[in-house]
Protein backbone atom coordinates (compact mmCIF):
# COMPACT_ATOMS: atom_id res chain seq x y z
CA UNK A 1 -11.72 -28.10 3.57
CA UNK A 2 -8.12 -28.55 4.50
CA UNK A 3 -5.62 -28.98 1.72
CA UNK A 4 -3.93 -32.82 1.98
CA UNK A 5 -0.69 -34.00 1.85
CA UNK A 6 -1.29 -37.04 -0.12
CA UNK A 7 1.53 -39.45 -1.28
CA UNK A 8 1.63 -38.60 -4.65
CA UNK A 9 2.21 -34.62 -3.44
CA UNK A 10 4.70 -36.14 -1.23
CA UNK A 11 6.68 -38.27 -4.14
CA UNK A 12 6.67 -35.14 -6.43
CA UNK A 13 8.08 -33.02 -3.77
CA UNK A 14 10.78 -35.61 -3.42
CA UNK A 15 11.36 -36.02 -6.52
CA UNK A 16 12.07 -32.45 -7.69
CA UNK A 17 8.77 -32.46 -9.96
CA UNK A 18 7.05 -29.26 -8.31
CA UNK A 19 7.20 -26.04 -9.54
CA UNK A 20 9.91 -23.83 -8.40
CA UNK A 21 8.82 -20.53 -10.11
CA UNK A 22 5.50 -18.96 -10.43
CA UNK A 23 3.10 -19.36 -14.03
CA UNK A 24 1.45 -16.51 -14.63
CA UNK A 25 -0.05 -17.81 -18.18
CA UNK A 26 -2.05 -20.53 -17.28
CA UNK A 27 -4.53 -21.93 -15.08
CA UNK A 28 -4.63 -25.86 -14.98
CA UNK A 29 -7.32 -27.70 -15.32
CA UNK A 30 -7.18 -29.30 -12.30
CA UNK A 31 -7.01 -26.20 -10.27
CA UNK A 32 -9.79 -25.25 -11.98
CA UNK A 33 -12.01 -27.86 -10.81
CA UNK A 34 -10.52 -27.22 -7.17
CA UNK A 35 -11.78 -24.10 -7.57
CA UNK A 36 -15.50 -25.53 -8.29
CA UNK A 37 -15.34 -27.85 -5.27
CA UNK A 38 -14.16 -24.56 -3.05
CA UNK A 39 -17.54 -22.93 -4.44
CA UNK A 40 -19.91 -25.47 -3.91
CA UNK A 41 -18.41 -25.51 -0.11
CA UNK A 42 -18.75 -22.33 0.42
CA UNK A 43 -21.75 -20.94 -1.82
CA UNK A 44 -23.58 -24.05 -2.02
CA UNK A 45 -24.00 -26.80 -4.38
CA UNK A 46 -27.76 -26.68 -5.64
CA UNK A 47 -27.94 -30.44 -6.30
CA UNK A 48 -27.54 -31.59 -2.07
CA UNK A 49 -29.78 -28.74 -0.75
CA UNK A 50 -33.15 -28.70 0.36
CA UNK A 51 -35.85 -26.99 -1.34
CA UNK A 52 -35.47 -23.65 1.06
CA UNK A 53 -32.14 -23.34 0.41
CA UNK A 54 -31.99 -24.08 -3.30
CA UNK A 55 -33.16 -20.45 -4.11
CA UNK A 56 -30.64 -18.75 -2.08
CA UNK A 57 -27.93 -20.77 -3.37
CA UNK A 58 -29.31 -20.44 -6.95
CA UNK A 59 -29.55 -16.65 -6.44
CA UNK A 60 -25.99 -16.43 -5.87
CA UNK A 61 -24.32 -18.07 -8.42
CA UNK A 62 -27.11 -16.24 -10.57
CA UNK A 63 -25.72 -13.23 -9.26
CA UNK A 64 -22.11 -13.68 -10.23
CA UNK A 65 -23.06 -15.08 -13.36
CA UNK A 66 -25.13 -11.50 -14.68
CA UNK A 67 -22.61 -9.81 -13.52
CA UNK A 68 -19.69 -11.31 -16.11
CA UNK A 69 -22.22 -11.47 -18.65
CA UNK A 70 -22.86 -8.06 -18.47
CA UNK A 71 -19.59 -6.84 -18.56
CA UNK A 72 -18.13 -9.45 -21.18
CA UNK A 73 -21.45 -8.10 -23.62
CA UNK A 74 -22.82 -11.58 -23.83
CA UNK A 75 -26.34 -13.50 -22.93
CA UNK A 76 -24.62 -16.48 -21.80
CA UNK A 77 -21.05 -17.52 -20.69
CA UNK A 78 -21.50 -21.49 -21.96
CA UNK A 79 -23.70 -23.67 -22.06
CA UNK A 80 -26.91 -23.74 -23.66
CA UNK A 81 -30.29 -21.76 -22.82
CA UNK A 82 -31.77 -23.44 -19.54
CA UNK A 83 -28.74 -24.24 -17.71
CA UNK A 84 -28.61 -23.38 -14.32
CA UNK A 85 -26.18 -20.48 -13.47
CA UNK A 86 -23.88 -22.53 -11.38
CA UNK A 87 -23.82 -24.91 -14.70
CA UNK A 88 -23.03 -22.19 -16.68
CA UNK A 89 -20.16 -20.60 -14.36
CA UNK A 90 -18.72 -24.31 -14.32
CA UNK A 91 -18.87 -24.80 -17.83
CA UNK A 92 -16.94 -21.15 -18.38
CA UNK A 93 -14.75 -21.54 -15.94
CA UNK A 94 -13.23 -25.26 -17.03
CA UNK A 95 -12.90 -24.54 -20.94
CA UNK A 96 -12.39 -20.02 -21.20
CA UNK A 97 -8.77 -19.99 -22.72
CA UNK A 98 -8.40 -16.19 -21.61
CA UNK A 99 -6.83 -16.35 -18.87
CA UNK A 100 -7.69 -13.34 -17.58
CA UNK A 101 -11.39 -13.70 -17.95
CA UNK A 102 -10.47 -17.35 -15.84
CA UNK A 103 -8.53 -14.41 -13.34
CA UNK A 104 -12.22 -12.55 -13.20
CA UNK A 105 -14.43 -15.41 -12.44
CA UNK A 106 -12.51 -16.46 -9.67
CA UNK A 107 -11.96 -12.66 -8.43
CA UNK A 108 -15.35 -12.04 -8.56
CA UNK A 109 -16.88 -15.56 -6.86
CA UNK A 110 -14.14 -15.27 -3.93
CA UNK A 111 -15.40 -11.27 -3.52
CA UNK A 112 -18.65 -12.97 -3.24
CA UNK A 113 -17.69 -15.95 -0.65
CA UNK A 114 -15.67 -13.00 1.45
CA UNK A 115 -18.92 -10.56 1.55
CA UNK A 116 -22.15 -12.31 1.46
CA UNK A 117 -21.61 -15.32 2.75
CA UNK A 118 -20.01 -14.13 5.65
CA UNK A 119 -23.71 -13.39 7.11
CA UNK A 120 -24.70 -15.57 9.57
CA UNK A 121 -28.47 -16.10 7.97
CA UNK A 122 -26.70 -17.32 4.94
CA UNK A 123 -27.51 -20.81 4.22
CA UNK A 124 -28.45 -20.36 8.20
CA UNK A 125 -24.74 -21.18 9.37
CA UNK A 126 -24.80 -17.96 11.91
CA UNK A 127 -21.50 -18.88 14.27
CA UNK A 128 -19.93 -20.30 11.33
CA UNK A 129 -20.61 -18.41 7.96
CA UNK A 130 -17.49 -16.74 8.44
CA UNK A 131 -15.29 -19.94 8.91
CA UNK A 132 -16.64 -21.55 5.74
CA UNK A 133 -15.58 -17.67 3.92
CA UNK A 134 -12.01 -17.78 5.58
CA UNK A 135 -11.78 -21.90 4.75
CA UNK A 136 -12.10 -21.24 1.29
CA UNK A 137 -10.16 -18.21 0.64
CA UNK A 138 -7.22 -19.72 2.50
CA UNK A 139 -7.54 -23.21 0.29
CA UNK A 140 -8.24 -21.42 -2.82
CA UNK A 141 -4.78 -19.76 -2.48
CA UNK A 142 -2.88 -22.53 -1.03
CA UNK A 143 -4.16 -24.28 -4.27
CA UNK A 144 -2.66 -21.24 -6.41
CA UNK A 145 0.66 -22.05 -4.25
CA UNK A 146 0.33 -25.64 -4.78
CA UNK A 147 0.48 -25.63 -8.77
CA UNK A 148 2.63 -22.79 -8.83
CA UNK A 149 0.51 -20.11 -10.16
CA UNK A 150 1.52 -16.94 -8.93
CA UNK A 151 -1.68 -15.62 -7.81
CA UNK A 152 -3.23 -14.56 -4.58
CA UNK A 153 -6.63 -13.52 -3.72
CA UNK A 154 -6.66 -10.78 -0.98
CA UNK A 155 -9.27 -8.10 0.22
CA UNK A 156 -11.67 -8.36 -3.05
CA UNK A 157 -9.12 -8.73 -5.51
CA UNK A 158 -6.51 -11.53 -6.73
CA UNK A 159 -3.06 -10.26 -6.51
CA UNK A 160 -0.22 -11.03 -8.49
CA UNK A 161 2.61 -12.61 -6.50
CA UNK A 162 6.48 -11.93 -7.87
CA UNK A 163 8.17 -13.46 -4.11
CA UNK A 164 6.80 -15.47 -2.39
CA UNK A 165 8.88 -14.07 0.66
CA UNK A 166 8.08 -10.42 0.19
CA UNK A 167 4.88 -11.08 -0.04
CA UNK A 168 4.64 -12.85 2.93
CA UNK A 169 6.68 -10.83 4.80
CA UNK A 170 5.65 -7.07 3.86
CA UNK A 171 2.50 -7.24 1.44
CA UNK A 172 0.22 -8.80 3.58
CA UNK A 173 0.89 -7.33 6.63
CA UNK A 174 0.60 -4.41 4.75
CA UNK A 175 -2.82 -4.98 3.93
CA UNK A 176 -3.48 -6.35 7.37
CA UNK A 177 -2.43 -2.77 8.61
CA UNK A 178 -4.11 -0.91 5.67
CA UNK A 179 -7.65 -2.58 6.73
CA UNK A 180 -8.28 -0.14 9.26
CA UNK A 181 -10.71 2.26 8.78
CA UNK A 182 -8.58 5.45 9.28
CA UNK A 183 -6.27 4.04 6.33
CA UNK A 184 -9.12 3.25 3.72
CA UNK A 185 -8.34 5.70 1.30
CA UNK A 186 -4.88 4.60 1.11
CA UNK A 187 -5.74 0.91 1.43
CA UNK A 188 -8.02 1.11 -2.18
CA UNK A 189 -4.90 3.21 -3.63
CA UNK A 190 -2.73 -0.04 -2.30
CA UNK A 191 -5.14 -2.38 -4.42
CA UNK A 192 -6.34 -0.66 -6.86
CA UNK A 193 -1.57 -0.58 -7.40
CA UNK A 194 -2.02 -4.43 -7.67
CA UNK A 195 -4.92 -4.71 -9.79
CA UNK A 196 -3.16 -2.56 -12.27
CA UNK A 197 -0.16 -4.23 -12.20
CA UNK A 198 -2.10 -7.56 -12.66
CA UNK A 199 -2.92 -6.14 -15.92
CA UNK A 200 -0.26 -4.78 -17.70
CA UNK A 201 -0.89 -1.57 -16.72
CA UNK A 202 2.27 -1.04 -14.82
CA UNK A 203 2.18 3.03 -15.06
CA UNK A 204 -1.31 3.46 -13.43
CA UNK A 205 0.46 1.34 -10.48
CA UNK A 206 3.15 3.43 -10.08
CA UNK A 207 0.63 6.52 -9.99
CA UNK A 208 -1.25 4.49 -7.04
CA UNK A 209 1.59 3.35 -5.87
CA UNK A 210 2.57 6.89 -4.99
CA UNK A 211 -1.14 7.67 -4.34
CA UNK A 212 -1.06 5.53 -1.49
CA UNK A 213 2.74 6.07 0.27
CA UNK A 214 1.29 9.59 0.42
CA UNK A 215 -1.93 9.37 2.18
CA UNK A 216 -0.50 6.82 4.28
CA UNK A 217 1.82 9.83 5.82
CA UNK A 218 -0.81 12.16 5.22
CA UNK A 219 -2.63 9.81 7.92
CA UNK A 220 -0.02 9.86 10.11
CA UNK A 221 0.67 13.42 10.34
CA UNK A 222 -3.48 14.27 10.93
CA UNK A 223 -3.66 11.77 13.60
CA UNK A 224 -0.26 12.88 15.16
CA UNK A 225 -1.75 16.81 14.55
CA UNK A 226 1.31 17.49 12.58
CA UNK A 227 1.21 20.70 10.80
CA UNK A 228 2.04 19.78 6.80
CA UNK A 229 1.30 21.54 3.97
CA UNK A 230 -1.42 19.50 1.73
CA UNK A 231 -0.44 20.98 -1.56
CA UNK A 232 3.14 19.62 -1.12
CA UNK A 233 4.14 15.97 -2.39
CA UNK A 234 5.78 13.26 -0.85
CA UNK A 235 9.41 14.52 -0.46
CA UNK A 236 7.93 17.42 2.13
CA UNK A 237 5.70 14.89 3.95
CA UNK A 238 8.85 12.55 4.46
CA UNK A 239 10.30 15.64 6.30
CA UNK A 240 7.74 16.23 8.67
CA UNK A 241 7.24 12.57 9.46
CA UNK A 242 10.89 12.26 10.20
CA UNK A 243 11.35 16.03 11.96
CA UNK A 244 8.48 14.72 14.32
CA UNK A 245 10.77 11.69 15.44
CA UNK A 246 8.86 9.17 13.64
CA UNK A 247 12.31 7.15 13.38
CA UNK A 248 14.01 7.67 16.65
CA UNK A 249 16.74 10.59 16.32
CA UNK A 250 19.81 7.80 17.50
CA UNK A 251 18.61 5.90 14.33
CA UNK A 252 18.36 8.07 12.13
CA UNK A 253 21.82 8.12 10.36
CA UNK A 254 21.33 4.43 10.71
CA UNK A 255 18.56 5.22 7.96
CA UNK A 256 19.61 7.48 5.36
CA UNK A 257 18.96 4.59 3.01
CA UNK A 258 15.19 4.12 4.16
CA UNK A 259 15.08 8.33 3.91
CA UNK A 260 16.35 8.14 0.18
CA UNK A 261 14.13 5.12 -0.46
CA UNK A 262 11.17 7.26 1.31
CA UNK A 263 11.79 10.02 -1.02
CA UNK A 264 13.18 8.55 -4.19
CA UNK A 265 12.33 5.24 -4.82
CA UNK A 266 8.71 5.23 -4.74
CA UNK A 267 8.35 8.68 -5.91
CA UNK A 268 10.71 9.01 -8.72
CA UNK A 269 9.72 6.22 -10.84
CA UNK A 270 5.82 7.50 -10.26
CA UNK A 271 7.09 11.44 -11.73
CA UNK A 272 9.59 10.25 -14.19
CA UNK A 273 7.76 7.41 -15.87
CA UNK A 274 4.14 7.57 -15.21
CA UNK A 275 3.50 11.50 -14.22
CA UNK A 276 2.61 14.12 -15.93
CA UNK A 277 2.21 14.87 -19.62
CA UNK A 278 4.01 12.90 -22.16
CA UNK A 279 3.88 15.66 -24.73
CA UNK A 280 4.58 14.31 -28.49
CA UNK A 281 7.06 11.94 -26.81
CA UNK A 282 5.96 7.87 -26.94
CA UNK A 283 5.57 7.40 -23.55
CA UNK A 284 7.58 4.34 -22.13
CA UNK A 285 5.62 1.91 -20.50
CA UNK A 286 7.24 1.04 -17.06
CA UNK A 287 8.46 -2.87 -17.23
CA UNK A 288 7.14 -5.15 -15.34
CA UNK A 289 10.37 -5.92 -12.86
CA UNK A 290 10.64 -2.10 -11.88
CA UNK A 291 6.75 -1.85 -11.25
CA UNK A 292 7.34 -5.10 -8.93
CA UNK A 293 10.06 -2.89 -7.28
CA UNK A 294 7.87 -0.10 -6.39
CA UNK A 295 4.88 -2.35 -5.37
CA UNK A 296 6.87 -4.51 -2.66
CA UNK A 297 8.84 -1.23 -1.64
CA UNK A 298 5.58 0.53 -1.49
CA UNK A 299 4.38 -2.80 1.38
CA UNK A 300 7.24 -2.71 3.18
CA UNK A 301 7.45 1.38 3.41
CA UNK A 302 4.04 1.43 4.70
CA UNK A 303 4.61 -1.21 6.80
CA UNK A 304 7.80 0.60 8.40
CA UNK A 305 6.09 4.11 8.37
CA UNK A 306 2.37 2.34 10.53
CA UNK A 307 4.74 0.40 12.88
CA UNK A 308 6.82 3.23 14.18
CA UNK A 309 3.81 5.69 14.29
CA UNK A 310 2.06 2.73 16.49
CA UNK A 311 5.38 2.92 18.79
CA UNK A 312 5.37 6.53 19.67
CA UNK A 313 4.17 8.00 22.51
């Protein structure tokens, strides 16, 4: 269902009282309920479906709902013995005050609405299962936009979202570019970055951060038959990429800033901070603005790097 512009959104937005900076803390209640309505469009509410359909639909919130309970350790997420699992899921996801179990249930429904709803048998939509699966991924984050939560889901995961401009401009066409098959190794590297990040664990992003700027030239250079040698890092594959006129040769003094960004920005923080052993030294956990940093200059390298490979000859 499309999001409305009602007159009280309106008012607010006139009246200054909309948020101008992303939450990251909480989840409010009334996008939580949003988020129910979003399900019961797009998995099926239980209560308005025939008989047939009542098992499917049962099945899947069943589904999701053994899932969490299995990895939170529990027999039931709320409720009381004999509730139905969409009951329970509701019930969990309107009073949890973790927010980052809140973060999982939502993850983990929307990974189901994207995947196996999008079969046409489902629910016996055919033509269009994979409208309903689009509808509700798009209004579930133009409802994390709308209160200001800076969340996004993308691709199986929810992604934390630092600019709203970056990420519009490099991160997702990033991972629109990073769908394709031949990138698939690099594309998990991508996400598995951001679902690190999500969680405070800003050093494993940096390592897959790094993981994936180098397969993505690794990529480029087997596809373009480049010779490279595999056992060297980053800094060696930058070479060859540019030596092979991946940036046209009248450009490239023009971009001796993108060549010390290819080579140093993304790798250094990776080797310095996150890489190899920490010996009896406390490691320093990478903050959480320079592991932004390296995330959106990660997008909008491998953004730069699959455009200009798509451009040569």
């Amino acid at each position: 269902m499309a999001v409305l512009d009602l007159f009280s959104k309106r008012i607010k937005r006139e009246s200054g009282d909309t948020p101008d900076v992303y939450s990251y803390d909480q989840i409010p209640q009334q996008l939580r309920v949003q988020t129910i309505h979003i399900w019961r469009d797009a998995i099926g509410n239980p209560e308005e479906i025939s008989k047939i359909n009542y098992q499917v639909i049962s099945s899947s919130y069943e589904t999701i709902a053994a899932a969490l309970r299995r990895e939170y350790g529990v027999f039931r997420l709320s409720g009381r013995p004999g509730d139905s699992a969409i009951r329970e899921l509701e019930g969990f996801l309107v009073s949890e005050e973790d927010i980052l179990k809140v973060l999982d249930v939502i993850e983990l429904s929307f990974r189901y609405i994207d995947r196996a709803t999008r079969a046409g048998g489902y629910l016996q939509r055919y033509e269009r299962a994979g409208e309903i699966a689009d509808d509700a991924i798009s209004e579930l984050n133009a409802r994390f936009k709308e209160h200001g939560i800076g969340y996004f889901y993308s691709d199986g995961i929810i992604i934390r979202v630092d600019s709203e401009l970056i990420h519009k401009e490099a991160v997702i066409p990033a991972l629109v570019v990073l769908r394709n098959r031949q990138y698939q190794s690099a594309e998990q590297e991508f996400l598995s970055a951001h679902e690190h990040y999500r969680t405070g664990k800003n050093a494993q992003a940096l390592v897959d951060c790094y993981k994936a700027f180098e397969s993505v030239m690794k990529i480029i250079c087997t596809k373009r038959s480049w010779q490279f040698d595999k056992t060297k890092a980053a800094a060696h594959l930058v070479d060859v990429c540019l030596s092979n006129g991946l940036i046209a040769t009248f450009w490239q003094n023009h971009f001796t800033g993108l060549r010390q960004i290819l080579e140093s920005a993304i790798p250094t923080p990776r080797n310095k901070i996150a890489g190899h052993g920490a010996g009896a030294v406390t490691p320093v956990e990478p903050s959480a603005e320079l592991t932004a940093y390296v995330l959106h200059m990660t997008a909008a390298t491998i953004l730069f790097l699959t455009e200009a490979e798509a451009n040569l000859p």
